[in-house]
C-alpha atoms as a PDB file:
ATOM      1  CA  UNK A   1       0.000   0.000   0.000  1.00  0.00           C
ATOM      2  CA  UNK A   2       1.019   3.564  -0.867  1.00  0.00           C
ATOM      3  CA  UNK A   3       3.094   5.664   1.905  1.00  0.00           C
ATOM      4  CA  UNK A   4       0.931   8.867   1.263  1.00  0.00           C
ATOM      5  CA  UNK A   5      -1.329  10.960   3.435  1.00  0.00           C
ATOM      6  CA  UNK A   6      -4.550   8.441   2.757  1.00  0.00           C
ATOM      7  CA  UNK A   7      -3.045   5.353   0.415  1.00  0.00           C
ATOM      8  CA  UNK A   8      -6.773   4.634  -0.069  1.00  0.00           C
ATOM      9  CA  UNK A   9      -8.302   7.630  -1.830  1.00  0.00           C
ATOM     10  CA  UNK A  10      -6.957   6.882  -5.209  1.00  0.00           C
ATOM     11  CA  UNK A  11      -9.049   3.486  -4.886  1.00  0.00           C
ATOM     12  CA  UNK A  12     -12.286   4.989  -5.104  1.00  0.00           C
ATOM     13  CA  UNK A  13     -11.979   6.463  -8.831  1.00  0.00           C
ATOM     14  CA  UNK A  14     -10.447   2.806 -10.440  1.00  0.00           C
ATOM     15  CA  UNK A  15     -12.697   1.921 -13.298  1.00  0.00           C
ATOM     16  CA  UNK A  16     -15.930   0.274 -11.944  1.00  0.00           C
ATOM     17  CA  UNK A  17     -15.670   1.182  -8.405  1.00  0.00           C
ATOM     18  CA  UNK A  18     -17.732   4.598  -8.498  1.00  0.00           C
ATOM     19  CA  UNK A  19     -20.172   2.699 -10.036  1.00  0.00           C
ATOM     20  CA  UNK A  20     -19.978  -0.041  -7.773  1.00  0.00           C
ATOM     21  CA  UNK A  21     -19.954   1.998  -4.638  1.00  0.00           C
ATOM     22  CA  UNK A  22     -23.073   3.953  -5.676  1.00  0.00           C
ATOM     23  CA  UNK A  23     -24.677   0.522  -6.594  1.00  0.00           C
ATOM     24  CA  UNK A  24     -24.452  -0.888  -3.446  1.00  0.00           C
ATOM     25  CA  UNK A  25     -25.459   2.429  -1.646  1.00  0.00           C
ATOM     26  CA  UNK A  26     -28.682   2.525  -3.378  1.00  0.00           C
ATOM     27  CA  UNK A  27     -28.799  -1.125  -1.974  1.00  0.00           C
ATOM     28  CA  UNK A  28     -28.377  -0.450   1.703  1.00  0.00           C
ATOM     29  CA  UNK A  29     -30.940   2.256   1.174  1.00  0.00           C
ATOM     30  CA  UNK A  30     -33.242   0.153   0.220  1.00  0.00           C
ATOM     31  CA  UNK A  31     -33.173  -2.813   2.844  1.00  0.00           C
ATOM     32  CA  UNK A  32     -33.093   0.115   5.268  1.00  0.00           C
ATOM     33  CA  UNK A  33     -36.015   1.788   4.184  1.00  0.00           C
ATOM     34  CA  UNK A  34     -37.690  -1.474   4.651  1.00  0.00           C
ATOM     35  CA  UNK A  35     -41.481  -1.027   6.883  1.00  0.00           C
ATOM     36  CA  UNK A  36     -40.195  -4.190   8.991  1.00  0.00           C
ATOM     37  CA  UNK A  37     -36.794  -2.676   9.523  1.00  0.00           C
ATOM     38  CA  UNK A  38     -39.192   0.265  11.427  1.00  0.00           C
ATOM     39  CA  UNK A  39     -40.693  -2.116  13.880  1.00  0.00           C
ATOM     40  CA  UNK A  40     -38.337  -5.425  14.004  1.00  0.00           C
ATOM     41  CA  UNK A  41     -34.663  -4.350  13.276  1.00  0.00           C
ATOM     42  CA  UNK A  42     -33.625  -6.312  16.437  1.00  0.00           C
ATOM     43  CA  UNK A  43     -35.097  -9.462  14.610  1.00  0.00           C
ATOM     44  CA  UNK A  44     -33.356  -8.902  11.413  1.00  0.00           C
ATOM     45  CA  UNK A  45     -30.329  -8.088  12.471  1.00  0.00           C
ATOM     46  CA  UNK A  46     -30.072 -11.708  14.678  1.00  0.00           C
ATOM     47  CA  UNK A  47     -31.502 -13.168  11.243  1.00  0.00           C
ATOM     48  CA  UNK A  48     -28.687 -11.021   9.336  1.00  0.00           C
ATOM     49  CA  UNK A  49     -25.777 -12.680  11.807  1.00  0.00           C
ATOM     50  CA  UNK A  50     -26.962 -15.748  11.831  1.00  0.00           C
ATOM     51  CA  UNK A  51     -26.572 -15.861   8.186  1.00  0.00           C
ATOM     52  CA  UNK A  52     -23.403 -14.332   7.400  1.00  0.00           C
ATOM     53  CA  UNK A  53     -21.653 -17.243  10.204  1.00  0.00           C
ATOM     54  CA  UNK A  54     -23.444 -19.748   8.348  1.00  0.00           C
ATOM     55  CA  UNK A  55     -21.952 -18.168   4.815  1.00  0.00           C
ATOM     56  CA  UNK A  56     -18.367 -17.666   6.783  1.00  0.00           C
ATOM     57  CA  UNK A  57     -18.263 -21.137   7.418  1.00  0.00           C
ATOM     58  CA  UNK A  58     -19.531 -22.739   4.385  1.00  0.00           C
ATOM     59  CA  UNK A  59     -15.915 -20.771   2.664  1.00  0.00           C
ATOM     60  CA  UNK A  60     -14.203 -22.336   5.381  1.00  0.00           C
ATOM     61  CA  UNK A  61     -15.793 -25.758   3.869  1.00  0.00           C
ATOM     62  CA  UNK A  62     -18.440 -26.041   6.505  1.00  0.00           C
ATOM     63  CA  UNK A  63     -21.313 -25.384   4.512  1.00  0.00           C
ATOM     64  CA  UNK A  64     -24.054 -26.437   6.415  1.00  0.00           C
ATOM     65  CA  UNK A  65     -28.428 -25.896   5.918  1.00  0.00           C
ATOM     66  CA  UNK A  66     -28.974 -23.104   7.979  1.00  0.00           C
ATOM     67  CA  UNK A  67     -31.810 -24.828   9.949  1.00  0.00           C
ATOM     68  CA  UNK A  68     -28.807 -27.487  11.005  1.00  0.00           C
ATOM     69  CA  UNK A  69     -27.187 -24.399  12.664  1.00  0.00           C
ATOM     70  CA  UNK A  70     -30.556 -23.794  14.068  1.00  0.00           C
ATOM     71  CA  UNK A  71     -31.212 -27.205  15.509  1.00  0.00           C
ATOM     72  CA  UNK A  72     -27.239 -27.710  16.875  1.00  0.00           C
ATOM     73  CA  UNK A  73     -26.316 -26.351  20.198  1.00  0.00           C
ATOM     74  CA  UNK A  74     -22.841 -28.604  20.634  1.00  0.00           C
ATOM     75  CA  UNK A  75     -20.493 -26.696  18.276  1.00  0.00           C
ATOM     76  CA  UNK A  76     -17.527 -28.313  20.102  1.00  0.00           C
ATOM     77  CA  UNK A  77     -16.501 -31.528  17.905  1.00  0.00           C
ATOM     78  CA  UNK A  78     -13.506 -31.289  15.717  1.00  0.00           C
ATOM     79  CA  UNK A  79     -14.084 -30.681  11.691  1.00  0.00           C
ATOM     80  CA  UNK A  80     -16.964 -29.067  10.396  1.00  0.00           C
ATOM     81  CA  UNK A  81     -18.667 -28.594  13.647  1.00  0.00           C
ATOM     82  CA  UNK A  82     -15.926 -26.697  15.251  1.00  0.00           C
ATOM     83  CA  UNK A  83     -15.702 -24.389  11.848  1.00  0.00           C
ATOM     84  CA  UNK A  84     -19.249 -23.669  12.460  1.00  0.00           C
ATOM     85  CA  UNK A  85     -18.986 -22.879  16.190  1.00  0.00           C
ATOM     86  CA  UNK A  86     -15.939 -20.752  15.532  1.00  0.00           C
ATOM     87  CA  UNK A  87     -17.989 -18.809  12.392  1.00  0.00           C
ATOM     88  CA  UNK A  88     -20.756 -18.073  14.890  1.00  0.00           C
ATOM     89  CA  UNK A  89     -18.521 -16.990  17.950  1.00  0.00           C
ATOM     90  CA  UNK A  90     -16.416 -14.745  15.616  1.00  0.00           C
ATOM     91  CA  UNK A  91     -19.610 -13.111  14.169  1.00  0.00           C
ATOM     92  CA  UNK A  92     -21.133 -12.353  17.267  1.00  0.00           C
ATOM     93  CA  UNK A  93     -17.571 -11.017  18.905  1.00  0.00           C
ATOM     94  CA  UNK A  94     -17.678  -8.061  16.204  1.00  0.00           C
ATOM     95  CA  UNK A  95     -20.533  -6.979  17.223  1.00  0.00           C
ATOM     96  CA  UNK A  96     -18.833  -5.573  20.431  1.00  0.00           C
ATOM     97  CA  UNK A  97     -15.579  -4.727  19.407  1.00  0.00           C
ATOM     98  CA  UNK A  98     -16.736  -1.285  16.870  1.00  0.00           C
ATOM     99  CA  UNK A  99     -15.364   1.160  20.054  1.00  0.00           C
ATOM    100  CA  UNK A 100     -11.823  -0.769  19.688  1.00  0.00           C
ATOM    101  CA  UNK A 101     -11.779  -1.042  16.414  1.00  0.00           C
ATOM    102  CA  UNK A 102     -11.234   2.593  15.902  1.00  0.00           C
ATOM    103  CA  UNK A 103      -8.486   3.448  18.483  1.00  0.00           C
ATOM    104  CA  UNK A 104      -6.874  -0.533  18.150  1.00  0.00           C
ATOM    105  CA  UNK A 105      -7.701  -2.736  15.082  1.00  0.00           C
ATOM    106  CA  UNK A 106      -4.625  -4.772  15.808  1.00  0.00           C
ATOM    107  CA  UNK A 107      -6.268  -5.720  19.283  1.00  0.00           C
ATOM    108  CA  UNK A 108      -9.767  -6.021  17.810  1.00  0.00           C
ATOM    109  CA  UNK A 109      -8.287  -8.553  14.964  1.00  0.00           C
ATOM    110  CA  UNK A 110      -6.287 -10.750  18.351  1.00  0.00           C
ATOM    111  CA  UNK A 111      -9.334 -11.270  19.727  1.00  0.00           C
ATOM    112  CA  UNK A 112     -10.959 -12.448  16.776  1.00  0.00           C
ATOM    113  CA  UNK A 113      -8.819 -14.850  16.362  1.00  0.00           C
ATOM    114  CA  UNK A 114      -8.877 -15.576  20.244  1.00  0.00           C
ATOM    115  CA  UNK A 115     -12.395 -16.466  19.494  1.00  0.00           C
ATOM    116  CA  UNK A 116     -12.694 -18.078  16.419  1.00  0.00           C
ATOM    117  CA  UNK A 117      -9.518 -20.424  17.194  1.00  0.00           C
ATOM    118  CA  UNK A 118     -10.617 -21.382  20.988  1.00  0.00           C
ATOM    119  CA  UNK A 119      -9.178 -24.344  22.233  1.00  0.00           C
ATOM    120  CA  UNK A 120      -7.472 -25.390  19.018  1.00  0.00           C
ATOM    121  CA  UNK A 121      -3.902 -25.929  18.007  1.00  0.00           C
ATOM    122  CA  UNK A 122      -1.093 -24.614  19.957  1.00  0.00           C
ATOM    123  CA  UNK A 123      -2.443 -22.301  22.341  1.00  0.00           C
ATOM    124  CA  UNK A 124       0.988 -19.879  22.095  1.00  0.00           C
ATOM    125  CA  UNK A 125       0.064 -19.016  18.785  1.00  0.00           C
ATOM    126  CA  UNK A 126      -3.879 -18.196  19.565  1.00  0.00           C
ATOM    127  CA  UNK A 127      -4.413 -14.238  19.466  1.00  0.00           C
ATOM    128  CA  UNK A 128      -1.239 -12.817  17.854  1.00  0.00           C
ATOM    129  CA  UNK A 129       0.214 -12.997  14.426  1.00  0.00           C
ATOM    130  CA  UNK A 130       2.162 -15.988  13.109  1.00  0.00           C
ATOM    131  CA  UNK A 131       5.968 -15.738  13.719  1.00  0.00           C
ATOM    132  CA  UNK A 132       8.642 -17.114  11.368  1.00  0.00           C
ATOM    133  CA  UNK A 133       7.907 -20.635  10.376  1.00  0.00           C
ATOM    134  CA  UNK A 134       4.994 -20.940  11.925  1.00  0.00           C
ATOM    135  CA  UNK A 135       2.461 -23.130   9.549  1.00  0.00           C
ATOM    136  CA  UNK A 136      -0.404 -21.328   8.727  1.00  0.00           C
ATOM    137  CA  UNK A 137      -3.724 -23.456   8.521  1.00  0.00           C
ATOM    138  CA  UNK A 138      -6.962 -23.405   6.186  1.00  0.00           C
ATOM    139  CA  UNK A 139      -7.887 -22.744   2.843  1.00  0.00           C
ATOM    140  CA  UNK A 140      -5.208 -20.949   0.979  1.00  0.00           C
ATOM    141  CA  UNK A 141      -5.648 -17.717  -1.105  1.00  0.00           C
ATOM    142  CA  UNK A 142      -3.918 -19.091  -4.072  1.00  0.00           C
ATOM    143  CA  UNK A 143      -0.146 -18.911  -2.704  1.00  0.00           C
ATOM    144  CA  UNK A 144       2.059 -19.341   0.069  1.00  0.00           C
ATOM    145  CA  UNK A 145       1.376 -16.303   2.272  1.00  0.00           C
ATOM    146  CA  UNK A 146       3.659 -13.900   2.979  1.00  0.00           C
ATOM    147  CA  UNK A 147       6.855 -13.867   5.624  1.00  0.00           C
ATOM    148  CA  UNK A 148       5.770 -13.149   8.568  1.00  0.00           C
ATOM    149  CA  UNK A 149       8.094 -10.013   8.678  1.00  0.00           C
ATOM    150  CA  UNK A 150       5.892  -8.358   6.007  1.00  0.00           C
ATOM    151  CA  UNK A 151       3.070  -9.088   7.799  1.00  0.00           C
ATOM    152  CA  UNK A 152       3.961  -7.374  10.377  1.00  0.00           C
ATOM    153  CA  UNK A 153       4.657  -4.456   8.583  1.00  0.00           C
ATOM    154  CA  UNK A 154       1.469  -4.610   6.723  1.00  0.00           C
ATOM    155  CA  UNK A 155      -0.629  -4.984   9.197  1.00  0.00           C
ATOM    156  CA  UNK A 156       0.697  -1.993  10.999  1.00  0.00           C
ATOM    157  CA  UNK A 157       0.329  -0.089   7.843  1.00  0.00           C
ATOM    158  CA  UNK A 158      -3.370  -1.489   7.868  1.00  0.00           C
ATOM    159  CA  UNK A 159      -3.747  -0.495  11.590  1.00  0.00           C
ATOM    160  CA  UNK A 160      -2.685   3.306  10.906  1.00  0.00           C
ATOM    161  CA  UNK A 161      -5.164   3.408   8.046  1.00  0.00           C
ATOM    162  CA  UNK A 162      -7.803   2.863  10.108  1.00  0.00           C
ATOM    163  CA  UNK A 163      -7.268   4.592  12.941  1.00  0.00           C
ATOM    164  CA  UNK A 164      -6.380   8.170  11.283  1.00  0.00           C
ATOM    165  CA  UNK A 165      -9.542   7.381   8.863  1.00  0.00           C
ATOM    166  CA  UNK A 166      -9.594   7.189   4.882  1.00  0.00           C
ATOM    167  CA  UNK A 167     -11.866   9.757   2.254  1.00  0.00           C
ATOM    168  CA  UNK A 168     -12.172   6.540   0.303  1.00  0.00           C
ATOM    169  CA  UNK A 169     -16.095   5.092   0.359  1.00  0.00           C
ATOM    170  CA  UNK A 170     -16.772   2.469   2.700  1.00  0.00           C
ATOM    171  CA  UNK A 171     -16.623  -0.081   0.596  1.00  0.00           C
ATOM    172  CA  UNK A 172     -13.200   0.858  -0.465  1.00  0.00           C
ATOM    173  CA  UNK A 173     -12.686   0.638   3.049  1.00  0.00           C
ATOM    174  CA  UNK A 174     -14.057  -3.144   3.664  1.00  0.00           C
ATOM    175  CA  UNK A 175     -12.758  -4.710   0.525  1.00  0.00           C
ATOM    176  CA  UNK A 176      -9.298  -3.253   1.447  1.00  0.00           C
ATOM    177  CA  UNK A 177      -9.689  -4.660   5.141  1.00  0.00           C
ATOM    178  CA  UNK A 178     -10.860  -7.817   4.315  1.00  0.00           C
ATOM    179  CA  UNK A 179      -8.267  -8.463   0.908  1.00  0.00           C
ATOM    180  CA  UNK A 180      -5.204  -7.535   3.361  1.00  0.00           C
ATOM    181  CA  UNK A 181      -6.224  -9.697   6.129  1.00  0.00           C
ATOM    182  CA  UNK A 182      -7.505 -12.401   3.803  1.00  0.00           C
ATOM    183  CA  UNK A 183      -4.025 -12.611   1.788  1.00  0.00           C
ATOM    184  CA  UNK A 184      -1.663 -12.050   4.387  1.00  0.00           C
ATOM    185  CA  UNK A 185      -3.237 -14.732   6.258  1.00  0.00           C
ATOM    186  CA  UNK A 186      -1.709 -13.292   9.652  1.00  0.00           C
ATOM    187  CA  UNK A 187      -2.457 -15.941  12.235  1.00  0.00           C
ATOM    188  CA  UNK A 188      -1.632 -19.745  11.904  1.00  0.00           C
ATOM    189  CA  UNK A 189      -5.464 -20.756  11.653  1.00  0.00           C
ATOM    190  CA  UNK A 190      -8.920 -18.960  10.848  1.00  0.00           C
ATOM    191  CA  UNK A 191      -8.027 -16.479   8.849  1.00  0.00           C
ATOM    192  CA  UNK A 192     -11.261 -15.544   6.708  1.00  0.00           C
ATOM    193  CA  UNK A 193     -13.273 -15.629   9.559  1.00  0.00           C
ATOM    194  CA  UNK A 194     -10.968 -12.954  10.900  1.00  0.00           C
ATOM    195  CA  UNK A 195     -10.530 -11.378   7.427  1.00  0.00           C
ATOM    196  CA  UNK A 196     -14.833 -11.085   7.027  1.00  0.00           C
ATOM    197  CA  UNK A 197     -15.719 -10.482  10.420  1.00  0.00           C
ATOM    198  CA  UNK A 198     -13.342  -7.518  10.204  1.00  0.00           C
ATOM    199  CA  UNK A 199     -14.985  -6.196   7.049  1.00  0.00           C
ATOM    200  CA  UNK A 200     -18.385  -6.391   8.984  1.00  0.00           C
ATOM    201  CA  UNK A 201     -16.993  -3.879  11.555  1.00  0.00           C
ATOM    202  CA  UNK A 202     -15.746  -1.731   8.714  1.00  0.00           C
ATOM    203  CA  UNK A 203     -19.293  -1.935   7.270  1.00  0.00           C
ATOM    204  CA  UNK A 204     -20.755  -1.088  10.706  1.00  0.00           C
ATOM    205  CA  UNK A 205     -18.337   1.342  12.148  1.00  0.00           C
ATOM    206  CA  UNK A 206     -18.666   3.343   8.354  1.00  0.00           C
ATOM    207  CA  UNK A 207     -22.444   3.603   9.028  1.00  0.00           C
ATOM    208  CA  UNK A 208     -22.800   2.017   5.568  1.00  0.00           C
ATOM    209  CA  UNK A 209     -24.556  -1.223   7.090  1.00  0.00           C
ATOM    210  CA  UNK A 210     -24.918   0.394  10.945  1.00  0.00           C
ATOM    211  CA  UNK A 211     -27.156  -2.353  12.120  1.00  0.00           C
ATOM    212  CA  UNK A 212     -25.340  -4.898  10.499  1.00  0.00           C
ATOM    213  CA  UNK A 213     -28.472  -6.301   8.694  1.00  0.00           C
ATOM    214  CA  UNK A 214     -26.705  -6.861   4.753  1.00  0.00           C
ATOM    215  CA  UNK A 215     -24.494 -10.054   5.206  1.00  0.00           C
ATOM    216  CA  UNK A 216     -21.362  -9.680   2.685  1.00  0.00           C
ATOM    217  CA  UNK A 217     -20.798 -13.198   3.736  1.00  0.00           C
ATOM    218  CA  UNK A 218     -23.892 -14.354   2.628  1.00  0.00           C
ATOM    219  CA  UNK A 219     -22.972 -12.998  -1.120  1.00  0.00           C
ATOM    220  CA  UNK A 220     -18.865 -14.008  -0.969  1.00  0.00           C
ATOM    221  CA  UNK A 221     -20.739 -17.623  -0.352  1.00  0.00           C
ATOM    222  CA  UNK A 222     -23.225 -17.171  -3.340  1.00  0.00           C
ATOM    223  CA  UNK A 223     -20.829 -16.163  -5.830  1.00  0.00           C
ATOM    224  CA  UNK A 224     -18.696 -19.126  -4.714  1.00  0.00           C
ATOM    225  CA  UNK A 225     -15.294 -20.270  -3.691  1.00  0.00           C
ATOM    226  CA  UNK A 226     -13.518 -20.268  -6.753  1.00  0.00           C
ATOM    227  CA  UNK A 227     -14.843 -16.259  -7.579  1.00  0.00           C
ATOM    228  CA  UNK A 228     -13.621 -15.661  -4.038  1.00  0.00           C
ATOM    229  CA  UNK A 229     -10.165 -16.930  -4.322  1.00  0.00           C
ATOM    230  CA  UNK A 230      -9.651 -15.379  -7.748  1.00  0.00           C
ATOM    231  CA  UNK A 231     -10.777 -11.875  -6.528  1.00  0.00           C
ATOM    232  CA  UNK A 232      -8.761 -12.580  -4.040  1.00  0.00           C
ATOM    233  CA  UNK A 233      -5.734 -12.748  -6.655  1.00  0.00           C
ATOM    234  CA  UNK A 234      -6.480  -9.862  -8.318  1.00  0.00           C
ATOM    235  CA  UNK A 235      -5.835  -7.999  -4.869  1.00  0.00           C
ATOM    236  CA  UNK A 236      -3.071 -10.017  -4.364  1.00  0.00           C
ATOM    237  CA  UNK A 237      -1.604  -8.922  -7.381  1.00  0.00           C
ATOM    238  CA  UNK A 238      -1.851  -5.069  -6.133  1.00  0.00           C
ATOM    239  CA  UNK A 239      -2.530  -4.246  -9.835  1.00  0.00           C
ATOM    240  CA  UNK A 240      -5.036  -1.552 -10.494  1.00  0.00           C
ATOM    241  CA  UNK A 241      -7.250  -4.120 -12.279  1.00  0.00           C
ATOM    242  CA  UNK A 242      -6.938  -6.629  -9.754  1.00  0.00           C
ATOM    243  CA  UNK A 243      -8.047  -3.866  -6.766  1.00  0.00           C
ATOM    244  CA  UNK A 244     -11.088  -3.022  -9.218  1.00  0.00           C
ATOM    245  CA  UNK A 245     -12.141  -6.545  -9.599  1.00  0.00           C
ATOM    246  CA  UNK A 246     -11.714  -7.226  -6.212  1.00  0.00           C
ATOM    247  CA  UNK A 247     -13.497  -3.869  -4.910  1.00  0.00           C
ATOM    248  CA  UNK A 248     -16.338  -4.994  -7.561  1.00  0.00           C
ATOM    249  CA  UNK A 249     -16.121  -8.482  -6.051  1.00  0.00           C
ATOM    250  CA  UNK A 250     -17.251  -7.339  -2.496  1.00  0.00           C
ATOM    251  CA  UNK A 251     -19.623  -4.569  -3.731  1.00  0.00           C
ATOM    252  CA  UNK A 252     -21.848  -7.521  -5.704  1.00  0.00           C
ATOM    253  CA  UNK A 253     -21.787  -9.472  -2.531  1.00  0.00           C
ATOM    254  CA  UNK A 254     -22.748  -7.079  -0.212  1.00  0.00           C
ATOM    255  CA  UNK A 255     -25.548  -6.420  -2.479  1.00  0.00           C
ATOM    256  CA  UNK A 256     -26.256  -9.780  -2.424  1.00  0.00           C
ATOM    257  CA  UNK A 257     -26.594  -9.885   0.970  1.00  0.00           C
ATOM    258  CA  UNK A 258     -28.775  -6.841   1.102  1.00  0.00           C
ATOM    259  CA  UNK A 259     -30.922  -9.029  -1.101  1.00  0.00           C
ATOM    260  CA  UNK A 260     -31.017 -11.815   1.397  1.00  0.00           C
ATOM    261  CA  UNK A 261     -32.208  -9.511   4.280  1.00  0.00           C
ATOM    262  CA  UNK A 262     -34.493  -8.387   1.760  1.00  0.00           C
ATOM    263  CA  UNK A 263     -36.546 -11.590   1.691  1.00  0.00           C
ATOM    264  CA  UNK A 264     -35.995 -12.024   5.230  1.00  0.00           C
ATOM    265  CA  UNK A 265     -37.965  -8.982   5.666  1.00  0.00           C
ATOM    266  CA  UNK A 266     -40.596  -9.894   3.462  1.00  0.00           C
ATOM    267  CA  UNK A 267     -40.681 -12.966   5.088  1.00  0.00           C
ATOM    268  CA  UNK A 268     -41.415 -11.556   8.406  1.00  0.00           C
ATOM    269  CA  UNK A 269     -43.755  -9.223   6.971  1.00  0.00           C
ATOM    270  CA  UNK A 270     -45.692 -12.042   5.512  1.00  0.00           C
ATOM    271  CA  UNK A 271     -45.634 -13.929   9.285  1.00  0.00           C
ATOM    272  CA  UNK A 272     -43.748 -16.521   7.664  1.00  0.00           C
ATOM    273  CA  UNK A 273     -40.774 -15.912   9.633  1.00  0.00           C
END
């Protein structure tokens, strides 16, 4: 990322983005201006969450019916059931770390991990970034991640970003938040649950999505895996068609996930729900 006053700003005028950012504005509006998001916005937002863990953990290869997460209360078990419980924990953390997120993302993104790794693996390594040679866990972003000295410099340079603020649009923001995390994979396990549940704070703390009600997981799941990882390249790449693609990647699926809530709302609206 650039060394200048806000590295970001030049993001928000790549081809596509403007376009992408006003798309998924008009979006938000919408779900927002909702007649059940007047009454029940508690409701929907528990429905939103619920959701976007569910989505989290199906790119983690738990992909699981959503009334299975319903009916399960023992999230404990290795494999799939502990990627579940750790998509659902990690979810419901962000929604109280906002307040530390803007004065100390670095400790907001520990304790993400704190949660979403629990009991697993070597305990050292729970809540701080890998160190050199330390195996890093999960499904890979397309390459070997980067040296753990660089990641340490980047995510500094991440952390200073957001705490002396950006002009770029919020989804800028996110998508830059969640590439960086997701491609440096900093910790030695659960990284995308770290990587999306940090782009939900973004989309919170921005007031773009305040009550957290449009699931960007939701969407990353819908357009699939493979589209994820390859967007994921394109940031990797730090090209400026790779940002735009990758920008334009997290825009559609935040829409999508406005389009989710959408139906839940109709759905409740309806009594059907």
């Amino acid at each position: 990322m650039s060394s200048s006053a806000d590295p970001l700003a030049p993001l928000g005028a790549l081809p596509g983005v403007p376009d992408a950012v006003e798309s998924v504005r008009k979006s938000v509006d919408r779900i927002y201006g909702h007649r059940v998001m007047r009454r029940r916005s508690g409701e929907v937002s528990a429905e939103a969450a619920l959701r976007g863990a569910r989505a989290s953990a199906a790119l983690e290869g738990a992909d699981w019916e959503l009334e299975e997460l319903r009916r399960r209360t023992d999230f404990g078990g290795e494999g799939e059931p502990r990627t579940v419980g750790a998509a659902l924990r990690t979810t419901a953390e962000s929604g109280q770390l906002l307040d530390v997120w803007r004065q100390s993302p670095l400790r907001v993104l520990a304790r993400l991990h704190l949660v979403a790794a629990g009991g697993t693996g070597d305990d050292a390594a729970v809540g701080r970034p890998r160190l050199a040679g330390e195996p890093v866990s999960g499904p890979p972003p397309g390459k070997e991640p980067p040296a753990a000295e660089e990641v340490a410099a980047r995510l500094d340079a991440l952390a200073r970003i957001v705490v002396d603020g950006s002009e770029a649009p919020a989804l800028v923001v996110a998508a830059v938040v969640h590439g960086e995390l997701a491609t440096l994979r900093p910790f030695v396990s659960c990284n995308g649950l770290v990587a999306r549940a940090a782009e939900r704070i973004v989309l919170v703390g921005s007031g773009l999505d305040p009550k957290s009600i449009c699931p960007a997981e939701v969407g990353q799941a819908e357009l699939g895996r493979e589209a994820y990882e390859g967007a994921l390249a394109g940031y990797a790449s730090g090209t400026p068609e790779g940002m735009a693609e990758w920008i334009g990647h997290c825009g559609q699926a935040l829409e999508l996930g406005a389009r989710e809530t959408t139906a839940v709302c109709e759905a409740l609206q309806r009594g059907a729900a």
